[in-house]
Protein backbone atom coordinates (compact mmCIF):
# COMPACT_ATOMS: atom_id res chain seq x y z
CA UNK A 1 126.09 41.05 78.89
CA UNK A 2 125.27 37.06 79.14
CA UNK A 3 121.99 35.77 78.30
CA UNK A 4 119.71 35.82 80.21
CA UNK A 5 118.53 31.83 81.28
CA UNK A 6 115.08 31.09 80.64
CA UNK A 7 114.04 30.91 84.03
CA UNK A 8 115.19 34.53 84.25
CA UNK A 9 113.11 35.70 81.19
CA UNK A 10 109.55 36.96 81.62
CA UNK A 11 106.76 34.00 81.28
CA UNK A 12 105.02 34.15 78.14
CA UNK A 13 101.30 35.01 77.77
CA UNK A 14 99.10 32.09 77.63
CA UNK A 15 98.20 31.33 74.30
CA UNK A 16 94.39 31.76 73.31
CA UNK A 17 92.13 31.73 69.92
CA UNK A 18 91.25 35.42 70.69
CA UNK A 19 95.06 35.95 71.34
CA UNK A 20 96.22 34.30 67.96
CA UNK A 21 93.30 36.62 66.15
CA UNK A 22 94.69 39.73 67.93
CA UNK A 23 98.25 38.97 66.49
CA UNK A 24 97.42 37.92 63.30
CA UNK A 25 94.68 41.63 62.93
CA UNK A 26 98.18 43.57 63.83
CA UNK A 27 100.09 41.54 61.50
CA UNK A 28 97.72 41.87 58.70
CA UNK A 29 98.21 45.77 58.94
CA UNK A 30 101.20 46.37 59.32
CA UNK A 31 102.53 43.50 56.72
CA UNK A 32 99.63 42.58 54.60
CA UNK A 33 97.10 39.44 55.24
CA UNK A 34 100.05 37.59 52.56
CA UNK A 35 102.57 37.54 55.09
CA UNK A 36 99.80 36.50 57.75
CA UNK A 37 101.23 32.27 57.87
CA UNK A 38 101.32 30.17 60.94
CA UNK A 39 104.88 30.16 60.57
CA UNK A 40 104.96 33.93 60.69
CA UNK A 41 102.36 34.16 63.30
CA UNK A 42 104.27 31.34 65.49
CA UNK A 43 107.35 33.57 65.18
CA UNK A 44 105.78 36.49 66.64
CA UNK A 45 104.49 34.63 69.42
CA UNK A 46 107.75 33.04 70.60
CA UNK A 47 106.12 29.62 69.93
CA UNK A 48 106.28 26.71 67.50
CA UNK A 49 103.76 26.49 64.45
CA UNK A 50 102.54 22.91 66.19
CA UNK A 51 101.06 25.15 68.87
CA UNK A 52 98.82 26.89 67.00
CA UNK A 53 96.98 24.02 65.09
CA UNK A 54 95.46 23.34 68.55
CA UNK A 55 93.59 26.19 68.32
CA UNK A 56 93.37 27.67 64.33
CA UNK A 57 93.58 24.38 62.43
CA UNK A 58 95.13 25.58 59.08
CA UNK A 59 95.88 29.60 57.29
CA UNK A 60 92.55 29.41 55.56
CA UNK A 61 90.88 29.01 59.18
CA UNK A 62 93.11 31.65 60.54
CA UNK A 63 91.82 34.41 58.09
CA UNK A 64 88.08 33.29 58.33
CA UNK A 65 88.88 33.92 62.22
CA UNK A 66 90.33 37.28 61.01
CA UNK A 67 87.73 38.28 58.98
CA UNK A 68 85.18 37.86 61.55
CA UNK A 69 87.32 40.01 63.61
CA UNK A 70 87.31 42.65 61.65
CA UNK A 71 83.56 42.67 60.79
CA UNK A 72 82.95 43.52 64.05
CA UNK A 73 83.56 47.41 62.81
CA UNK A 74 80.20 47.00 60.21
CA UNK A 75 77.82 49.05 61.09
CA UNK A 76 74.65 47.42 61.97
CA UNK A 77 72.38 50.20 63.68
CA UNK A 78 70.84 50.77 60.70
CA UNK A 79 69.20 47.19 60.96
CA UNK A 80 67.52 48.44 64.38
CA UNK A 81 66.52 52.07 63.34
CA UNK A 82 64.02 53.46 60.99
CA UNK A 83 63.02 54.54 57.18
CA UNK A 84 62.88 52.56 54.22
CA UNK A 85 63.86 48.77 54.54
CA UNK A 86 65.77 49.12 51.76
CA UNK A 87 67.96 51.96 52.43
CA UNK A 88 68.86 50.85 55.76
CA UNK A 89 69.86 47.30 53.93
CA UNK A 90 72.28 49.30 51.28
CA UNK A 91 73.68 51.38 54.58
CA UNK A 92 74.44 48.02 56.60
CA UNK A 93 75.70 46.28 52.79
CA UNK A 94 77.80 49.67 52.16
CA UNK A 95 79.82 49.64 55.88
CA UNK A 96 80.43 45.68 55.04
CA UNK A 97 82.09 46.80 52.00
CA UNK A 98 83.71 49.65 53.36
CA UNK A 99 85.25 47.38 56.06
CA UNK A 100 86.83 44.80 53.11
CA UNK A 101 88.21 48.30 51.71
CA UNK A 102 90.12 49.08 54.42
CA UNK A 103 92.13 46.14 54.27
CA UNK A 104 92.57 45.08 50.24
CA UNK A 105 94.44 41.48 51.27
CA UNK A 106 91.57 40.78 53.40
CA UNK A 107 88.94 41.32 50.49
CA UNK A 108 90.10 39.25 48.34
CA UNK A 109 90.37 36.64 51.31
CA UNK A 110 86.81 36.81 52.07
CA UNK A 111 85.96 35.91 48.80
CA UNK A 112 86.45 32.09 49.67
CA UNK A 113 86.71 32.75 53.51
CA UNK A 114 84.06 31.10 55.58
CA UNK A 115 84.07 32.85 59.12
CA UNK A 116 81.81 31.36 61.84
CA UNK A 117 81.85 33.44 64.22
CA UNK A 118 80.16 35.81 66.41
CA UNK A 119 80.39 38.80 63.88
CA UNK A 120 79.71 37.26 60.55
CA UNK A 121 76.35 35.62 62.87
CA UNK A 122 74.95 39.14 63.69
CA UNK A 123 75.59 40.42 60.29
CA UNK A 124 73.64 38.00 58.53
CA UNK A 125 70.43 38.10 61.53
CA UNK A 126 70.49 41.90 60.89
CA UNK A 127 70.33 41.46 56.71
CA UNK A 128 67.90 38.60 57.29
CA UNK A 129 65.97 40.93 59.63
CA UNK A 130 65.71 43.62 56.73
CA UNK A 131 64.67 41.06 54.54
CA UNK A 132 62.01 40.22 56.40
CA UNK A 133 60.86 43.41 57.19
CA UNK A 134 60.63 44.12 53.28
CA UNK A 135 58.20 41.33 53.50
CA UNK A 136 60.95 39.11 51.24
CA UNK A 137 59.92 35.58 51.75
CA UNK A 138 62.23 33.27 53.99
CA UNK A 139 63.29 30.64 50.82
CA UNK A 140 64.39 33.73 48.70
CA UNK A 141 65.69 35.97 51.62
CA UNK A 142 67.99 33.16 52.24
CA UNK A 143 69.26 32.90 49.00
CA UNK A 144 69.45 36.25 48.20
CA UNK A 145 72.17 37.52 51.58
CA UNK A 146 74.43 34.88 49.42
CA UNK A 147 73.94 36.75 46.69
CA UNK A 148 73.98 41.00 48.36
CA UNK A 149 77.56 39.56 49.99
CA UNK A 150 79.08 37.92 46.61
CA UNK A 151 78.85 41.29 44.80
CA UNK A 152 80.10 43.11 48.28
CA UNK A 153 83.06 41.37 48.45
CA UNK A 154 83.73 40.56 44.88
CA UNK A 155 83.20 45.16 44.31
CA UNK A 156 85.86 45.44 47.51
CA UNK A 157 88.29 42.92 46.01
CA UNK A 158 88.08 44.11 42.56
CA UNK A 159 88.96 47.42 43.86
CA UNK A 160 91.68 46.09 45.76
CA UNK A 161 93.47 44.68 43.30
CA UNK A 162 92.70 47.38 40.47
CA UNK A 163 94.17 49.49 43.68
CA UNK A 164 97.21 47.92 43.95
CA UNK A 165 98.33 47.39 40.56
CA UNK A 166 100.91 49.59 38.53
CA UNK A 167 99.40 51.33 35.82
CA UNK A 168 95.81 50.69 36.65
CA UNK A 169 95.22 54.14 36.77
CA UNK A 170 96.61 54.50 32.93
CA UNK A 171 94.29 51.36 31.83
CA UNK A 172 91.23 52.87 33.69
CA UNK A 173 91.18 56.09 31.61
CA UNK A 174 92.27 54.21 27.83
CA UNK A 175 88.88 52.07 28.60
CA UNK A 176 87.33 55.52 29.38
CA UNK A 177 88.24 57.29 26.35
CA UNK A 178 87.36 54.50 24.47
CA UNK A 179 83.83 54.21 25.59
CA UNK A 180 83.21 57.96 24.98
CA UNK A 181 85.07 58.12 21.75
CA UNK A 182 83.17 55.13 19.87
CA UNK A 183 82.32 55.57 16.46
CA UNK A 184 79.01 55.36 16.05
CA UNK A 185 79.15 53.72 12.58
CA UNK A 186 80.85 50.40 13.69
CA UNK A 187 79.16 50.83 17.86
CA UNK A 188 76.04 52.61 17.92
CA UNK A 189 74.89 51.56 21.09
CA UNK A 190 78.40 52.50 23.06
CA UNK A 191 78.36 55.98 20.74
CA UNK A 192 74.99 56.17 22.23
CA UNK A 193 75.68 55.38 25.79
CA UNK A 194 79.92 55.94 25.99
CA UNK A 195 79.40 58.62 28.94
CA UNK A 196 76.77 56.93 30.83
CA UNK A 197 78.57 53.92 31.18
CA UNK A 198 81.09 55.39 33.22
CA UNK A 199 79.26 57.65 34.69
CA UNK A 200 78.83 58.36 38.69
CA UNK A 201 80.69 57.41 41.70
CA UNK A 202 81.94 54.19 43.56
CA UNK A 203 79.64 54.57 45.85
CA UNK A 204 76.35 55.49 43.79
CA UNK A 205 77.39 52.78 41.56
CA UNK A 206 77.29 50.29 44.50
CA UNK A 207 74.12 51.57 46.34
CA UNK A 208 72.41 51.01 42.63
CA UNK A 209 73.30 47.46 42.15
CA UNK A 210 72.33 46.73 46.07
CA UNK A 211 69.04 47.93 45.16
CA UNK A 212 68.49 45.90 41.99
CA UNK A 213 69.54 43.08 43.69
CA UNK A 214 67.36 43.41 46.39
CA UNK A 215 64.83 44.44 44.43
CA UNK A 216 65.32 41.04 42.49
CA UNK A 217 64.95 38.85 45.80
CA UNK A 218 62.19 40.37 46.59
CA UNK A 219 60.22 39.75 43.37
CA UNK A 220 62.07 36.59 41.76
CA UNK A 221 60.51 33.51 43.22
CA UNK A 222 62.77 30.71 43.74
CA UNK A 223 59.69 27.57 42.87
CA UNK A 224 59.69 30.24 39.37
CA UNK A 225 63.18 29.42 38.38
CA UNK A 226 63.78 25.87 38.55
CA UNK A 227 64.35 23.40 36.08
């Protein structure tokens, strides 16, 4: 059969911002936020790379645009319901991490991503709105979300990568065995504390160190600390 002549082939979708995102979130899962380029994304929209700069400006800009995509699926009620401030903080902190989780390449993106938009706004006015329910002053309330989101995404791209690397499992329990088996004549304080320090789940593990950092913001005044 002869090719078809391009007035003969269906017109092209209009390209968009929203569009672009929407490729590049299918991309991202099916071939890893890696193979996620303007190049690549150009190719799978029948178009030349120079299109896209009108609207995404460079890759790094593309996967802040992705990320805020994708935060879209935290889980923010808790920020509007009630029970302790706290709790409700760790539940909307915990979804946010669960989120980077689900897609390892785009954890260890976010940890120099800046997204802008729409998604990554409401998640910070609901953390800031727990914050100040707590009764955390403003200066340290707004230094502290920097600080809740660092270990976030730094816990979902540690994981990530620990996730995705051969033998990782092996290494994990050596460094296990090695804690609990200490001798307590050259390490009395691991002999002492071996089990404990590997002791609960992911998750409890997390949910702690939300709390002490919370509880830190809350009681660590930022006039206190500077030099």
């Amino acid at each position: 059969m002869p090719p078809r002549s391009r007035r003969e082939r269906p017109a092209k979708p209009a390209l968009s911002r929203e569009g672009i995102v929407a490729t590049a979130v299918r991309l991202m899962d099916t071939d890893g936020l890696q193979r996620v380029t303007m190049r690549r994304l150009a190719q799978e929209l029948d178009t030349g790379p120079a299109s896209l700069y009108v609207y995404v400006r460079n890759t790094a800009e593309l996967h802040a645009a992705v990320l805020d995509e994708l935060l879209g699926a935290v889980d923010l009620r808790p920020a509007r319901a009630s029970g302790d401030w706290r709790d409700r903080l760790v539940d909307v902190l915990s979804s946010y991490t669960d989120v980077l989780l689900a897609h390892p390449g785009l954890a260890q993106s976010a940890l120099v991503a800046r997204p802008s938009g729409r998604n990554y706004l409401n998640l910070l006015e609901a953390l800031l709105a727990l914050l100040h329910e707590g009764g955390v002053p403003d200066d340290q309330a707004a230094w502290g979300i920097d600080l809740l989101l660092q270990t976030a995404t730094a816990t979902a791209a540690e994981h990530s990568v620990r996730r995705g690397e051969p033998g990782a499992e092996d290494e994990e329990s050596a460094l296990v065995e090695a804690l609990r088996t200490a001798s307590g004549r050259t390490h009395p304080r691991l002999a002492a504390l071996g089990s404990d320090l590997v002791s609960g789940t992911g998750p409890e593990r997390r949910r702690w160190a939300f709390h002490v950092l919370i509880n830190g913001t809350l009681h660590t005044s930022r006039r206190g600390n500077r030099s």
